[in-house]
Protein backbone atom coordinates (compact mmCIF):
# COMPACT_ATOMS: atom_id res chain seq x y z
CA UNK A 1 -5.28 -37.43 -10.67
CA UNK A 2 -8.65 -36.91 -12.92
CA UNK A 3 -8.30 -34.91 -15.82
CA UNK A 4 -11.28 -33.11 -18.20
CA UNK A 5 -10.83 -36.12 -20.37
CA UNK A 6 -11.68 -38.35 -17.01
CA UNK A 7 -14.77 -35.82 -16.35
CA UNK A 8 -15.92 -35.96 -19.90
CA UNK A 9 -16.04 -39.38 -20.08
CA UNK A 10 -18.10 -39.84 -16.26
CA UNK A 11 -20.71 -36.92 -17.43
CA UNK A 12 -21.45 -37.95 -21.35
CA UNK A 13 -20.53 -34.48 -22.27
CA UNK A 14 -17.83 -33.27 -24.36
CA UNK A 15 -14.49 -32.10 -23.61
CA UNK A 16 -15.04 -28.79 -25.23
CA UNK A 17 -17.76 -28.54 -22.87
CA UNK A 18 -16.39 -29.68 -19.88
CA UNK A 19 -13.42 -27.08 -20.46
CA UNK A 20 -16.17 -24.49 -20.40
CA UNK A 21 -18.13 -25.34 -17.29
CA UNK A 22 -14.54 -25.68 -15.69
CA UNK A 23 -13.24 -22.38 -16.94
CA UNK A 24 -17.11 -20.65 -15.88
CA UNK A 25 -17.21 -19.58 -20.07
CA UNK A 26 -21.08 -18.48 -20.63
CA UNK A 27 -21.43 -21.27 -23.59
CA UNK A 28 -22.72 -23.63 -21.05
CA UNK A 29 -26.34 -23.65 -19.44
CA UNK A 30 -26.27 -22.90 -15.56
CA UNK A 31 -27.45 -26.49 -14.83
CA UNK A 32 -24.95 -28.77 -16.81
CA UNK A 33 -21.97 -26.36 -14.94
CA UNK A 34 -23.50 -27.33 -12.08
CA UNK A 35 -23.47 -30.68 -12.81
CA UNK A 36 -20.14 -30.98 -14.02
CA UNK A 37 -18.58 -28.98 -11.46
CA UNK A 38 -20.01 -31.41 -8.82
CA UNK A 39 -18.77 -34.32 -10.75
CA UNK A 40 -15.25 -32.66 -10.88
CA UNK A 41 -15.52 -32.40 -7.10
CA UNK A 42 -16.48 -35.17 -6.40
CA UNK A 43 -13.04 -36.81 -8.48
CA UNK A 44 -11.04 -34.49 -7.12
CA UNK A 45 -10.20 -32.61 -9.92
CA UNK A 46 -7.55 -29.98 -9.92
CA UNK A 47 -6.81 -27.56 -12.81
CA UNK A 48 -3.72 -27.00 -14.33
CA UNK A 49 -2.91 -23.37 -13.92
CA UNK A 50 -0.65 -23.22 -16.86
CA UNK A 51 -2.91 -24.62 -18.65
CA UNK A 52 -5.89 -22.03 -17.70
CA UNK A 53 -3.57 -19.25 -18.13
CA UNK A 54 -2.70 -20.13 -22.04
CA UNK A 55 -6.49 -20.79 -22.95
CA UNK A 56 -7.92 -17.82 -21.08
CA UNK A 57 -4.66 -15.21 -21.68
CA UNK A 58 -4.78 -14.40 -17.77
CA UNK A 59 -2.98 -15.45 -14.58
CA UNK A 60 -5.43 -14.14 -12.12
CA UNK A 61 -2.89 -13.05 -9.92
CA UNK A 62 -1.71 -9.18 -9.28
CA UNK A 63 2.28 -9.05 -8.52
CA UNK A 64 2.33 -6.77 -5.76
CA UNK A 65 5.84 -4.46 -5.61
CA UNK A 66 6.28 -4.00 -1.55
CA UNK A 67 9.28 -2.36 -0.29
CA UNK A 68 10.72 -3.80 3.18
CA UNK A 69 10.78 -7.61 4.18
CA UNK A 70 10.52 -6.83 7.62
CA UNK A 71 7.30 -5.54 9.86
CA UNK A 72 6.07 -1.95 8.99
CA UNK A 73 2.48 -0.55 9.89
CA UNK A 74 2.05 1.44 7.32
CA UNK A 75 2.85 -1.37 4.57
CA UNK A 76 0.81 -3.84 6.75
CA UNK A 77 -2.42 -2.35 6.58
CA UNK A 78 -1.90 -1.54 3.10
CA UNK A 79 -1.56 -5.35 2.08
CA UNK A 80 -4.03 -6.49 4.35
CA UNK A 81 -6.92 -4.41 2.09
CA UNK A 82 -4.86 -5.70 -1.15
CA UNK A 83 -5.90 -9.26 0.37
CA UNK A 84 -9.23 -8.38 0.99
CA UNK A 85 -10.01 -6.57 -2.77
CA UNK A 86 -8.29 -9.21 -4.47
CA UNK A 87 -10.22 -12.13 -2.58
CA UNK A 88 -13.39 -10.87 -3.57
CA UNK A 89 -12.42 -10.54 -7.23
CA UNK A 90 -11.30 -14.16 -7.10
CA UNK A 91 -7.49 -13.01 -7.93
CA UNK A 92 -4.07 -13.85 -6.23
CA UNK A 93 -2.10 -11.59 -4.59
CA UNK A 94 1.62 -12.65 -5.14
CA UNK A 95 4.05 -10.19 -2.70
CA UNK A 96 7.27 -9.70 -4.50
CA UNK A 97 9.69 -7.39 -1.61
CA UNK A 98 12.61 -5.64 -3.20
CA UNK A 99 13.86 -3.54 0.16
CA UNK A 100 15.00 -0.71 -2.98
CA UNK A 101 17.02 -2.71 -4.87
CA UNK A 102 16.33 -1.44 -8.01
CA UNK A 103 17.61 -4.50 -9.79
CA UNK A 104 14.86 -6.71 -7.92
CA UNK A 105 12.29 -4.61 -9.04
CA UNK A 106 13.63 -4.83 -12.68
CA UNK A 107 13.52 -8.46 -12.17
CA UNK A 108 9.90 -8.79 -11.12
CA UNK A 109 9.07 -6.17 -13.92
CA UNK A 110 10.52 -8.70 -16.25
CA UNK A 111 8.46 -11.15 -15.06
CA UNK A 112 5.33 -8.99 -15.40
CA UNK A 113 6.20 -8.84 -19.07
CA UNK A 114 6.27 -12.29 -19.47
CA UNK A 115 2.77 -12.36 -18.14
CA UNK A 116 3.35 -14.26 -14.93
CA UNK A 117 0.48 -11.77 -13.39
CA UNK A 118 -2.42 -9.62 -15.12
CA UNK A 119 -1.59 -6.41 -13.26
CA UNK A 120 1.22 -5.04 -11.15
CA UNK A 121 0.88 -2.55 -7.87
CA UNK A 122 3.70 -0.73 -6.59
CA UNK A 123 3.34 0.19 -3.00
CA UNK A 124 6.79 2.02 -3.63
CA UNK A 125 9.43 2.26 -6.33
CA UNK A 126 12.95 2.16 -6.24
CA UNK A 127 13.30 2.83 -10.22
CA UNK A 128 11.99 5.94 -11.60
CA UNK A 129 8.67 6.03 -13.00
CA UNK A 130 9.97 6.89 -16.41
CA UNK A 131 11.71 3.37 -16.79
CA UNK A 132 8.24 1.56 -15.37
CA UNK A 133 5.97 3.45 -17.77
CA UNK A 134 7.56 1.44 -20.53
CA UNK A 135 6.17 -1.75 -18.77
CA UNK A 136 2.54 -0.18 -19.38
CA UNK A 137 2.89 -1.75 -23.14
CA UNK A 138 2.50 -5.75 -21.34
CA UNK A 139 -0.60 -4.81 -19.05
CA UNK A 140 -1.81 -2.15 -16.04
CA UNK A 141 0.15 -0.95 -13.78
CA UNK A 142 -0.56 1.04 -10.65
CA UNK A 143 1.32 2.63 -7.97
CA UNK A 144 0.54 3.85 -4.41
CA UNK A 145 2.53 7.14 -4.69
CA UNK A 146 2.19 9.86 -7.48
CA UNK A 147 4.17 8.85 -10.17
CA UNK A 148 5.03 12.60 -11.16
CA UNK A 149 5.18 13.07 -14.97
CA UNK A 150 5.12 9.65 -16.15
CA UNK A 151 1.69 8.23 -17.41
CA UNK A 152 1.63 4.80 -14.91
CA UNK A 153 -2.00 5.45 -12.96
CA UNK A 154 -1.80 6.07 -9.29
CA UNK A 155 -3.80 5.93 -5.85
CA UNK A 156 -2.58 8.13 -3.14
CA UNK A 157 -3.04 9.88 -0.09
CA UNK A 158 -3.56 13.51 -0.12
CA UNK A 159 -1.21 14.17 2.29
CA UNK A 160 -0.03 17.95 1.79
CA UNK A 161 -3.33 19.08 1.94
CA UNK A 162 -3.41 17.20 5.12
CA UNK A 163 -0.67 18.81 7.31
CA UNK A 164 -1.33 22.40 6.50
CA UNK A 165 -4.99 23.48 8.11
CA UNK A 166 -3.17 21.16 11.38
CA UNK A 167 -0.33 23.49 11.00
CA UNK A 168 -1.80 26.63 10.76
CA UNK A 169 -4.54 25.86 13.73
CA UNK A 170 -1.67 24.90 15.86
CA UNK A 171 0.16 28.39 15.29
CA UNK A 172 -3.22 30.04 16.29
CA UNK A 173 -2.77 28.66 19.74
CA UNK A 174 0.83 29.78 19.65
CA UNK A 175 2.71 26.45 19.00
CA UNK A 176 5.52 27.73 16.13
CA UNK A 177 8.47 25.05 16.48
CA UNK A 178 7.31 21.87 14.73
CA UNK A 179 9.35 18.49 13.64
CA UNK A 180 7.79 15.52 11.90
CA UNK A 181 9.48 11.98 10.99
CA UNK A 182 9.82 9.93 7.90
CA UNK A 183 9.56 6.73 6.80
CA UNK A 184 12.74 7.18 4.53
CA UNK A 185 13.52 10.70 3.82
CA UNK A 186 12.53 14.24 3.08
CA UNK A 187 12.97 13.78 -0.24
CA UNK A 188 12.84 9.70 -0.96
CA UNK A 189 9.51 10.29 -2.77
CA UNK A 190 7.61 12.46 -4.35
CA UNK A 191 4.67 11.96 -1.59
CA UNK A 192 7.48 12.77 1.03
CA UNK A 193 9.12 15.70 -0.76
CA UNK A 194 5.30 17.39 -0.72
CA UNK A 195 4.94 16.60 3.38
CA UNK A 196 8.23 18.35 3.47
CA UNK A 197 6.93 21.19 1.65
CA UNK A 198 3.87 21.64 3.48
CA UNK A 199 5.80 22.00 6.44
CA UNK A 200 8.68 24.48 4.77
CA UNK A 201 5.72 26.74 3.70
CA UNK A 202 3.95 27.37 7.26
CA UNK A 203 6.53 26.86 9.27
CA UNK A 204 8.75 30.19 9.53
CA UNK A 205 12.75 28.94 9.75
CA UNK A 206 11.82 24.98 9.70
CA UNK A 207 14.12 23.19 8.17
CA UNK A 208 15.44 19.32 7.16
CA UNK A 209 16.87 19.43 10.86
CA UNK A 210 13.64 19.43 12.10
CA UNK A 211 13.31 16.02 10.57
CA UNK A 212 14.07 12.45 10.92
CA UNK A 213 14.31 10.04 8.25
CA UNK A 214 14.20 5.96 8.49
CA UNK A 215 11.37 5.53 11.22
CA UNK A 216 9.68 2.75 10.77
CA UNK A 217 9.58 1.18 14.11
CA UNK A 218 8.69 2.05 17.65
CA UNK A 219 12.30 1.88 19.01
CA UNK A 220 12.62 4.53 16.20
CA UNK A 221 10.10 6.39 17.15
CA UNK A 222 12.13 6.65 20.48
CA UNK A 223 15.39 7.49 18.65
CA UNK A 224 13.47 10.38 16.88
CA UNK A 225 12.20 11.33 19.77
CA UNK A 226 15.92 11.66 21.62
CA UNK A 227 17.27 13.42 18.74
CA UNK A 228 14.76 16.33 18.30
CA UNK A 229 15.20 17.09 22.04
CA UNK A 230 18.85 16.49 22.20
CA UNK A 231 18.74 19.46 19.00
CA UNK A 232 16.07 21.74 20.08
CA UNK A 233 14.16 20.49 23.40
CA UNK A 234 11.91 23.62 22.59
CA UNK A 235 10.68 21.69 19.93
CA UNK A 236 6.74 22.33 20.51
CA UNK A 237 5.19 19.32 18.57
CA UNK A 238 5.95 16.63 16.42
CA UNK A 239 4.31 14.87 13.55
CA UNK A 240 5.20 11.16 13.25
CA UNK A 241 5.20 8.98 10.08
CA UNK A 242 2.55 6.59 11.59
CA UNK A 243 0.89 6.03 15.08
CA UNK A 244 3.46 3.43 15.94
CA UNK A 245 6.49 6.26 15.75
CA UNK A 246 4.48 8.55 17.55
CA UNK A 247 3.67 6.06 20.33
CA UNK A 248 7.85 5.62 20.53
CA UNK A 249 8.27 9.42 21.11
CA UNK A 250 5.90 9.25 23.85
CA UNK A 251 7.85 6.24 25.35
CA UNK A 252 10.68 8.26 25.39
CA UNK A 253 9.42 11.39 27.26
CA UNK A 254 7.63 9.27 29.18
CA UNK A 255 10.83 7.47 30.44
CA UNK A 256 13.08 9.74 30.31
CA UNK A 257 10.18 12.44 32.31
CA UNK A 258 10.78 14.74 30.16
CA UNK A 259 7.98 17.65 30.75
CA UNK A 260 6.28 19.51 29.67
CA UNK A 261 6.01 16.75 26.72
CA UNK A 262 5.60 18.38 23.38
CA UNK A 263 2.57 17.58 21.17
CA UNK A 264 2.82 14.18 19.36
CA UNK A 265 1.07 13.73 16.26
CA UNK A 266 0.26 9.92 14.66
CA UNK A 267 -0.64 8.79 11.75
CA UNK A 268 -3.29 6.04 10.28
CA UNK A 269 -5.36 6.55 13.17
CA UNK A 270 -4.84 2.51 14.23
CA UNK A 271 -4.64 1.25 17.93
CA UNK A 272 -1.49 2.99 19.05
CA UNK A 273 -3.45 6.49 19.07
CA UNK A 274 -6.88 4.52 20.23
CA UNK A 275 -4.56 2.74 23.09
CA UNK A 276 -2.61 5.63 24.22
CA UNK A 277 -4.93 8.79 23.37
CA UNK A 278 -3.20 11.54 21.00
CA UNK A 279 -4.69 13.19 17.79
CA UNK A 280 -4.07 11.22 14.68
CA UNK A 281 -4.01 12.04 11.02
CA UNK A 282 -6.35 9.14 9.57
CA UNK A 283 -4.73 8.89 5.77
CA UNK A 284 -7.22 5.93 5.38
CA UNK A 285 -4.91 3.25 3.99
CA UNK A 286 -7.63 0.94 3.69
CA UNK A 287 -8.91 2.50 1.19
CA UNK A 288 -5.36 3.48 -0.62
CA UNK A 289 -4.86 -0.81 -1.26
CA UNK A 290 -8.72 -1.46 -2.35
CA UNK A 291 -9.02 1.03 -4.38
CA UNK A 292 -5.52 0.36 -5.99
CA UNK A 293 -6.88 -3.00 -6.52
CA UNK A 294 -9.75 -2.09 -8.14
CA UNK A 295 -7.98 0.61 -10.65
CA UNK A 296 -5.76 -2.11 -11.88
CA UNK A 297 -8.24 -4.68 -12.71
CA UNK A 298 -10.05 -2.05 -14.41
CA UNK A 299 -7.01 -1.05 -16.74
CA UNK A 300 -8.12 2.30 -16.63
CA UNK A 301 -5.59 5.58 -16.69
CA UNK A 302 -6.98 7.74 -13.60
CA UNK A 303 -4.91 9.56 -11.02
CA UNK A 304 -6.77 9.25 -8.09
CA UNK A 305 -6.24 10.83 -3.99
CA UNK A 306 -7.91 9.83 -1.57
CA UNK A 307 -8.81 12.43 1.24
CA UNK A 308 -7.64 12.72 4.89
CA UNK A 309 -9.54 13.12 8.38
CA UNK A 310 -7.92 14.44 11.71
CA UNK A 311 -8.24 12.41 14.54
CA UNK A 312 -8.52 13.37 18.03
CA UNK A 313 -9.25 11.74 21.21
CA UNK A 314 -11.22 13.21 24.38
């Protein structure tokens, strides 16, 4: 395997200034990189990682804190834009799942501080924010969900502000029972506890049985979908945690022919409500994993929400 000393020695130029050209320092005039790097390709050089990472201080790769192991929408499009932003800032996106095991996230924390990656991104926490601001002291660190009093930088999705104008033009056509879905629970997160507020506030005598918590799937959206009418089947709409739970509920009224259906809300606006036509709140989540991207390579402290659109389909 060639090395710099190998490259130095085909080239006439230093090693110092091989390293350079390699490492893309500005020392080095535009053609002699050139010229090196072609010579590098052409012996097939590969770079020692390590060995970048002690001479520049940096890993180029973002440890990215993801909560489930298995398929979820909602995560899914989330990563896929974390792909994207970090490909075109020449960084590594290394997924470290946890499923809420608080110890695994300690663990990958640890590793943070030993400055296996630049930046970390939580998608979702299982510790409290207060124990990850401490990790702030070995680099950035940015979360997908507000982070409540603590001083770790987040990227989120207005989402209260969201529900309520829905809500309240809904009750001006006369619809007054409402349920919605969660991903965990009512109160799992901060982000959650304020959808569950939203809907306490407008909604006269709602309450957490007019929820249901640990949809992430379609099959749950079906299970949601028997529960709310097995409790209340004068249940007059329902708000589900992503398009794919909503598209369940409709499944099961539509097997079960169940009518009159009642109103079923997605979210992310993704194929499910293009495929099967029903209003959608669109949260944009592509945006929610670039720009969290982005915030942490910038190391700035910002608290940052990104609006919502309502969706609906002719």
């Amino acid at each position: 395997m060639a090395t710099i000393r190998d490259i130095a020695k085909k080239t006439g130029y230093s090693i110092s200034t091989v390293s350079h050209a390699l490492n893309n320092r500005p020392r080095v005039s535009k053609e002699t990189r050139e010229e090196i790097l072609q010579v590098a390709r052409e012996m097939n050089y590969i770079p020692n990682s390590k060995a970048i990472s002690l001479s520049t201080g940096k890993s180029y790769s973002i440890g990215i804190i993801i909560p489930y192991t298995k398929e979820n929408s909602y995560y899914n499009r989330i990563i896929t834009s974390i792909i994207s932003e970090c490909f075109l800032n020449d960084y590594r996106p290394t997924f470290l799942p946890t499923n809420y095991d608080k110890d695994k996230e300690l663990e990958y924390l640890r590793l943070f501080a030993s400055k296996e990656f630049d930046g970390l991104i939580f998608t979702s926490a299982a510790n409290d924010y207060q124990v990850i601001e401490s990790y702030l002291a070995y680099g950035p660190i940015v979360s997908c969900e507000d982070t409540g009093e603590s001083n770790v930088p987040f990227v989120v999705l207005e989402r209260a502000s969201a529900f309520s104008p829905i809500i309240e033009d809904l009750q001006k056509k006369g619809i007054k029972k409402m349920a919605c879905t969660f991903s965990r629970g009512p109160f799992s997160s901060l982000g959650a506890t304020e959808t569950y507020q939203a809907f306490e506030n407008s909604i006269e005598n709602f309450s957490v049985d007019y929820t249901f918590s640990n949809c992430r799937t379609y099959h749950d959206g079906m299970q949601a979908a028997a529960y709310f009418y097995d409790f209340d089947p004068s249940i007059e709409c329902i708000f589900g945690n992503s398009d794919e739970i909503a598209a369940g509920m409709i499944g099961f009224y539509t097997k079960h022919a169940i009518d009159p259906k009642p109103i079923i809300i997605g979210r992310d606006n993704d194929s499910w409500s293009k495929a099967f036509n029903f209003p959608s709140i669109d949260f944009h989540l592509d945006s929610l994993g670039s720009t969290a991207v982005k915030l942490c390579l910038s190391g700035e402290d910002q608290r940052i929400y990104i609006p919502s659109d309502y969706v609906e389909y002719d």
